[in-house]
N, C-alpha and C. Protein backbone atom coordinates (compact mmCIF):
# COMPACT_ATOMS: atom_id res chain seq x y z
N UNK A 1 86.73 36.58 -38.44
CA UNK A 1 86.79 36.40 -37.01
C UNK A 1 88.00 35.54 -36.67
N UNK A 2 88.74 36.01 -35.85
CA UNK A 2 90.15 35.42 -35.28
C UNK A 2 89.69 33.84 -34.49
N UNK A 3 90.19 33.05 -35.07
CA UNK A 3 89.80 31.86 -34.43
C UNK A 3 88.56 30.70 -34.74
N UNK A 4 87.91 31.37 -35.78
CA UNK A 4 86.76 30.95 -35.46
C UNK A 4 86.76 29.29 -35.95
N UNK A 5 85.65 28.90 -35.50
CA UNK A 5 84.80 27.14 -35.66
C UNK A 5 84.08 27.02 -36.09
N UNK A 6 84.23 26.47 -37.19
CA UNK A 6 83.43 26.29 -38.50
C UNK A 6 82.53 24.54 -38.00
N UNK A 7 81.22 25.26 -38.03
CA UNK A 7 80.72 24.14 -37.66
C UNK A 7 79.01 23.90 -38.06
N UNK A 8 78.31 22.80 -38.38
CA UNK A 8 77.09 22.18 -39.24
C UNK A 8 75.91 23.06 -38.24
N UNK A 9 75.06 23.35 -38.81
CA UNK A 9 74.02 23.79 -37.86
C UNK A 9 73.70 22.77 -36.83
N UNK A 10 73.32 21.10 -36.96
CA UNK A 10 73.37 20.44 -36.19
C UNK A 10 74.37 20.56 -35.20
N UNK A 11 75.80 20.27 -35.69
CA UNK A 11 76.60 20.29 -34.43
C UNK A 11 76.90 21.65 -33.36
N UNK A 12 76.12 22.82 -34.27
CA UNK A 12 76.28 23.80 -32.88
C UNK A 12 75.28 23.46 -32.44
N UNK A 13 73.31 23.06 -32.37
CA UNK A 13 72.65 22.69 -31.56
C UNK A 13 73.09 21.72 -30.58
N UNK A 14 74.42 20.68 -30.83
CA UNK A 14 74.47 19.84 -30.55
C UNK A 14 75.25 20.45 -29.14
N UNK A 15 76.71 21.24 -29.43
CA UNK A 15 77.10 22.22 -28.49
C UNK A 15 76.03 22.97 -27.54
N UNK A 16 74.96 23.25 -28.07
CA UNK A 16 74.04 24.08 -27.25
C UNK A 16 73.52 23.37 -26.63
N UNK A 17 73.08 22.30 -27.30
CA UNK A 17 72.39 21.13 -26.11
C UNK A 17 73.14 20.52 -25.00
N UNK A 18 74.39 20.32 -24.68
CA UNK A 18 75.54 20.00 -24.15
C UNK A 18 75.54 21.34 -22.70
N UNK A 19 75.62 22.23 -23.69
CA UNK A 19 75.89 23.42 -22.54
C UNK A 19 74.38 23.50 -21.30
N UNK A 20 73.72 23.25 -22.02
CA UNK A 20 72.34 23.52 -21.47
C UNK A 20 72.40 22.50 -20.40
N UNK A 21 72.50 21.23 -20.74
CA UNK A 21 72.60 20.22 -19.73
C UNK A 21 73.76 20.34 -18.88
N UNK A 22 74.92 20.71 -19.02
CA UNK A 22 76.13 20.81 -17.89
C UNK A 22 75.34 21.75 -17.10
N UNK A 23 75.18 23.01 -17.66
CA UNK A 23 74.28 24.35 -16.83
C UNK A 23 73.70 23.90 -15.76
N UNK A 24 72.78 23.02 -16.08
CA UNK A 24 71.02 22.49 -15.34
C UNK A 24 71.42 21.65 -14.37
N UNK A 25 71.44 20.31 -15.31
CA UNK A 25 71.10 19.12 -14.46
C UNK A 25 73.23 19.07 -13.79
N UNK A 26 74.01 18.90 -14.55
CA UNK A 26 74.96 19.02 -14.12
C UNK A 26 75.50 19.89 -12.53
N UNK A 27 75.00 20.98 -12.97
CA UNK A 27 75.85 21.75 -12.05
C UNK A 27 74.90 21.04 -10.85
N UNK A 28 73.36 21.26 -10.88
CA UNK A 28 72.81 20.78 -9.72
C UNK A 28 73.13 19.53 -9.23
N UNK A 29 73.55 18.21 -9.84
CA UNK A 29 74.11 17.27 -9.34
C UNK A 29 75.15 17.40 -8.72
N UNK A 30 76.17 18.76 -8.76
CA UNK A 30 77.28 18.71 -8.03
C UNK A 30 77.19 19.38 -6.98
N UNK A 31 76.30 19.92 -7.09
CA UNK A 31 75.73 20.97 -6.08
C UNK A 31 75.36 20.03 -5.33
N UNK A 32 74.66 19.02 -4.91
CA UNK A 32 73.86 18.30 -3.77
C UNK A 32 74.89 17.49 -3.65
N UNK A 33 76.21 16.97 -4.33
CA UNK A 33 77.00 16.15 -4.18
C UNK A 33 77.75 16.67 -2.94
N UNK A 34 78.17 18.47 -3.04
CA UNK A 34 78.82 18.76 -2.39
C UNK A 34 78.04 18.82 -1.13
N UNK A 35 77.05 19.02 -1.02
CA UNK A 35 75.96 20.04 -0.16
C UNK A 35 76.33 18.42 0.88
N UNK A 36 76.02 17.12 0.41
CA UNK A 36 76.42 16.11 1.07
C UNK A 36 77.45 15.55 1.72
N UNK A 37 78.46 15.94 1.09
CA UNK A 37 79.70 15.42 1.50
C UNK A 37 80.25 16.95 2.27
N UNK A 38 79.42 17.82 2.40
CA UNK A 38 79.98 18.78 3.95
C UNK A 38 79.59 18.38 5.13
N UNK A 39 78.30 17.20 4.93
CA UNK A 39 77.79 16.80 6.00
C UNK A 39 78.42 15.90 6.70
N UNK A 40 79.65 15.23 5.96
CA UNK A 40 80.25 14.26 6.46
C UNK A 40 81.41 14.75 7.27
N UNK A 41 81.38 15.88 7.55
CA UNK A 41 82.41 16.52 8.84
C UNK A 41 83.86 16.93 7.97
N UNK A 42 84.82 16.80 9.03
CA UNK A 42 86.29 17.69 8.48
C UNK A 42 86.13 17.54 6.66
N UNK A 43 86.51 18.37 6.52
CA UNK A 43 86.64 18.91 5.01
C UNK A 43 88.31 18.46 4.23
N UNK A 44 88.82 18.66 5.70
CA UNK A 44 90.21 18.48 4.85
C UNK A 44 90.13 17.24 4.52
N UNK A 45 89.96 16.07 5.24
CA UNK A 45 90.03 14.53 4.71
C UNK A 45 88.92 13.86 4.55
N UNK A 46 87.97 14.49 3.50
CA UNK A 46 87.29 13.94 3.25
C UNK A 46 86.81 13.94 1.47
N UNK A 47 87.62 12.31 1.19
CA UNK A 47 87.54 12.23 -0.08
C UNK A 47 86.37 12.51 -1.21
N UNK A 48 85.36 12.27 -0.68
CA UNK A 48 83.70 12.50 -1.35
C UNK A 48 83.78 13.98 -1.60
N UNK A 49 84.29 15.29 -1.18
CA UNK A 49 84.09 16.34 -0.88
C UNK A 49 84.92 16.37 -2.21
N UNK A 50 86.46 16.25 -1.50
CA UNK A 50 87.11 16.58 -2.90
C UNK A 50 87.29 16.36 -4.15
N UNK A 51 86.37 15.08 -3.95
CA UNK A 51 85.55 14.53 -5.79
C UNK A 51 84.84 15.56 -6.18
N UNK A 52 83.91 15.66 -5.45
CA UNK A 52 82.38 16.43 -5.86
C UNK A 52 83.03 17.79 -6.12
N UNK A 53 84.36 18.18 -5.51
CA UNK A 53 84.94 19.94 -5.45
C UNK A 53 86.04 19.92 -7.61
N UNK A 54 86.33 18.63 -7.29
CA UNK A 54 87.03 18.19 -8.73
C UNK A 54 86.40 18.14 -9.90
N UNK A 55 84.86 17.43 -9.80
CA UNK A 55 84.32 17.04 -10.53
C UNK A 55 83.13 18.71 -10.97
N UNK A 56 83.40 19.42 -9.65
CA UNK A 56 82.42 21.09 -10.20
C UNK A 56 83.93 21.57 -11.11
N UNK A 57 85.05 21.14 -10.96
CA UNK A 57 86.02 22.51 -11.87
C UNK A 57 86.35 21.56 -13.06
N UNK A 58 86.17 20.39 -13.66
CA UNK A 58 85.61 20.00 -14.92
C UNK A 58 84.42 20.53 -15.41
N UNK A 59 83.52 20.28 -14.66
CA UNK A 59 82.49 20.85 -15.12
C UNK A 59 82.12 22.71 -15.97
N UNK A 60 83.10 23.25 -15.13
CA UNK A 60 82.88 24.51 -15.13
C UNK A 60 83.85 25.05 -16.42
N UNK A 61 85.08 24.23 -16.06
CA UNK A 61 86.08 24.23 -17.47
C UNK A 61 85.47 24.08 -18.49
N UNK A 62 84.31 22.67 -18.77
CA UNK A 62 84.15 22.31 -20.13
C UNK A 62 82.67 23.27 -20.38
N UNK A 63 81.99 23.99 -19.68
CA UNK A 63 81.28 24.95 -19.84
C UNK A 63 81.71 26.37 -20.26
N UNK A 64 82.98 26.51 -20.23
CA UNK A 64 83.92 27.81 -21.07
C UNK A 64 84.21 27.72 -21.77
N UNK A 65 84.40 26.17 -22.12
CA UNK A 65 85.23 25.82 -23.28
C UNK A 65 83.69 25.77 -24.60
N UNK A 66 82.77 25.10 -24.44
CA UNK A 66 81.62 25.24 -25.08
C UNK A 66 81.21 26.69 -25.03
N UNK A 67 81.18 27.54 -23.84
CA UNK A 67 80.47 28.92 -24.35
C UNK A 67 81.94 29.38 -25.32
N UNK A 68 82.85 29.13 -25.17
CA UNK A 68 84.01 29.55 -25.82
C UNK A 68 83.64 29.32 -27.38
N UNK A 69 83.17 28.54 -27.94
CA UNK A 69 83.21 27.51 -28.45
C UNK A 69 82.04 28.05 -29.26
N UNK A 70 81.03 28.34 -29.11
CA UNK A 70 79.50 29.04 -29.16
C UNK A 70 79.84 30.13 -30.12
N UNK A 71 80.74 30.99 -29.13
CA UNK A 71 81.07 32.48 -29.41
C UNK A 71 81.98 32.58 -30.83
N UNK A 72 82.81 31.55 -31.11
CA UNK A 72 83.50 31.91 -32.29
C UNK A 72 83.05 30.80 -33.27
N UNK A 73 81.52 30.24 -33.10
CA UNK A 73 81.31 29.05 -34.33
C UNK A 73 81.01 30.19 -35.60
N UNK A 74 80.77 29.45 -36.31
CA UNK A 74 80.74 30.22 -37.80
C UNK A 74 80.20 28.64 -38.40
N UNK A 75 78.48 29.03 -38.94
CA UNK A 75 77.94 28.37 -39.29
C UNK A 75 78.17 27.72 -40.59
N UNK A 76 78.12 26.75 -41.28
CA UNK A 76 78.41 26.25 -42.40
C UNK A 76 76.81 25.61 -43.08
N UNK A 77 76.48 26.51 -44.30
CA UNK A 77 75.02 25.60 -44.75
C UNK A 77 75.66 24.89 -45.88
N UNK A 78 75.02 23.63 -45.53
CA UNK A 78 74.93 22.68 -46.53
C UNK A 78 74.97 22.60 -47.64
N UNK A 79 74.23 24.16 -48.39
CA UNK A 79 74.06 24.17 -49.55
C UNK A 79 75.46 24.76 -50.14
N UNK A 80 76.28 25.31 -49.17
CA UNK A 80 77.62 26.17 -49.53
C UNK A 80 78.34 25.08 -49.30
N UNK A 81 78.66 23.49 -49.44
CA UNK A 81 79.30 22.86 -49.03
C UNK A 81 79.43 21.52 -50.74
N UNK A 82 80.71 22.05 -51.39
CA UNK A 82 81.01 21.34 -52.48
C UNK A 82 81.23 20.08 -52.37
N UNK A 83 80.42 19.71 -53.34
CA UNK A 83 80.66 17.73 -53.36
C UNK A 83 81.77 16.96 -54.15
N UNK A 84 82.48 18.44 -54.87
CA UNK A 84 83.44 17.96 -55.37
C UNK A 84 84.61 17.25 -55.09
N UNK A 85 84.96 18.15 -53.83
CA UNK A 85 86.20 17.99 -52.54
C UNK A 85 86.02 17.40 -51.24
N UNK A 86 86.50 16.76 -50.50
CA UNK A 86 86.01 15.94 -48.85
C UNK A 86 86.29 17.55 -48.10
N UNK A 87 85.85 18.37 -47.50
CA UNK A 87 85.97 18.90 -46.59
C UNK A 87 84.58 18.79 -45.56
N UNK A 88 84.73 20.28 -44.66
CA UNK A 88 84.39 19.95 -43.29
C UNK A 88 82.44 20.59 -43.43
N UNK A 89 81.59 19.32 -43.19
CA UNK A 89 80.76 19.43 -43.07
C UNK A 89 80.34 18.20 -44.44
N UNK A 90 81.20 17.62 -45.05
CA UNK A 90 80.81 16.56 -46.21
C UNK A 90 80.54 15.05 -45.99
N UNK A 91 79.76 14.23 -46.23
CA UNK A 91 79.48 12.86 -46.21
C UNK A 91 80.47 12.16 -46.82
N UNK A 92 80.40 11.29 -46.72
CA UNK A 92 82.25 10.23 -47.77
C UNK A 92 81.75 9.19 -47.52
N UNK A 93 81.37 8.38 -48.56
CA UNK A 93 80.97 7.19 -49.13
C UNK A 93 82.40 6.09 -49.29
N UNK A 94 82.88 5.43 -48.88
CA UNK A 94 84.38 4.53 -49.41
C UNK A 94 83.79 2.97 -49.35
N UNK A 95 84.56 2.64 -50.92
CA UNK A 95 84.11 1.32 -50.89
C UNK A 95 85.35 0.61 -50.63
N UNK A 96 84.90 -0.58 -49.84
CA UNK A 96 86.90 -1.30 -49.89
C UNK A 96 86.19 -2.26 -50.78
N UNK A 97 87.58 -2.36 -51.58
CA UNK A 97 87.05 -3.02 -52.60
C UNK A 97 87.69 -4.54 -52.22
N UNK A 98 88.40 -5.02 -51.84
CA UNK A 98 88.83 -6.12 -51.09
C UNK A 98 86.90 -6.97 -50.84
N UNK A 99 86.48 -6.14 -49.72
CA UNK A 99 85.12 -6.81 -49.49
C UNK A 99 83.98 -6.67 -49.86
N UNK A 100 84.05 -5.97 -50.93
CA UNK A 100 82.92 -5.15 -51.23
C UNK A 100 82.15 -4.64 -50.27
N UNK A 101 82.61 -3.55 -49.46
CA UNK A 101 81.44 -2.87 -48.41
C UNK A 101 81.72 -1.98 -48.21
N UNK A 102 80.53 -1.02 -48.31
CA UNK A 102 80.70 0.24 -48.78
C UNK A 102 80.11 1.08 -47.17
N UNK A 103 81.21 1.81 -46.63
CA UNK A 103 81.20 2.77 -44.96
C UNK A 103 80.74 4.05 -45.70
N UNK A 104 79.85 4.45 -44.43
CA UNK A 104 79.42 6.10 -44.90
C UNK A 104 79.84 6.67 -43.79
């Protein structure tokens, strides 16, 4: 697959969970944001409007970019994932040895 995103089963739930919430609660928060700030009269100068009009085409961007995102993952299992080499989907243990303390 041209492009694709190689990514942990967790982190595509994690994408899916993301999308689900921009979808829902997101869009409807911008939705009443706007629904409010039409109430506040002229449209052209009215800053609240053109937040709430800014803040729906982020929203909507980073919802293409995740279904985008969805569409070309390519799952990675754990068990196909060598402990020999650091690549993508691996844990890394480093000790500094200066302080003895060991980051995961």
């Amino acid at each position: 697959m041209a492009g694709e995103i190689l990514i942990t089963p967790e982190g595509y739930e994690q994408l899916k969970s993301e999308l689900e919430f921009l979808r829902t609660v997101r869009r409807r928060e911008i939705s009443e944001k706007i629904r409010v700030a039409r109430g506040f009269g002229d449209l052209s100068e009215n800053s609240e409007y053109d937040e709430a009009k800014n803040d729906q085409a982020l929203v909507e961007a980073k919802i293409a970019t995740l279904e985008d995102q969805l569409k070309k993952a390519q799952l990675i299992k754990k068990e196909h994932i060598s402990t020999d080499v650091v690549s993508i989907g691996s844990t890394v243990t480093i000790l500094d040895v200066e302080f003895d303390e060991k980051t995961t």
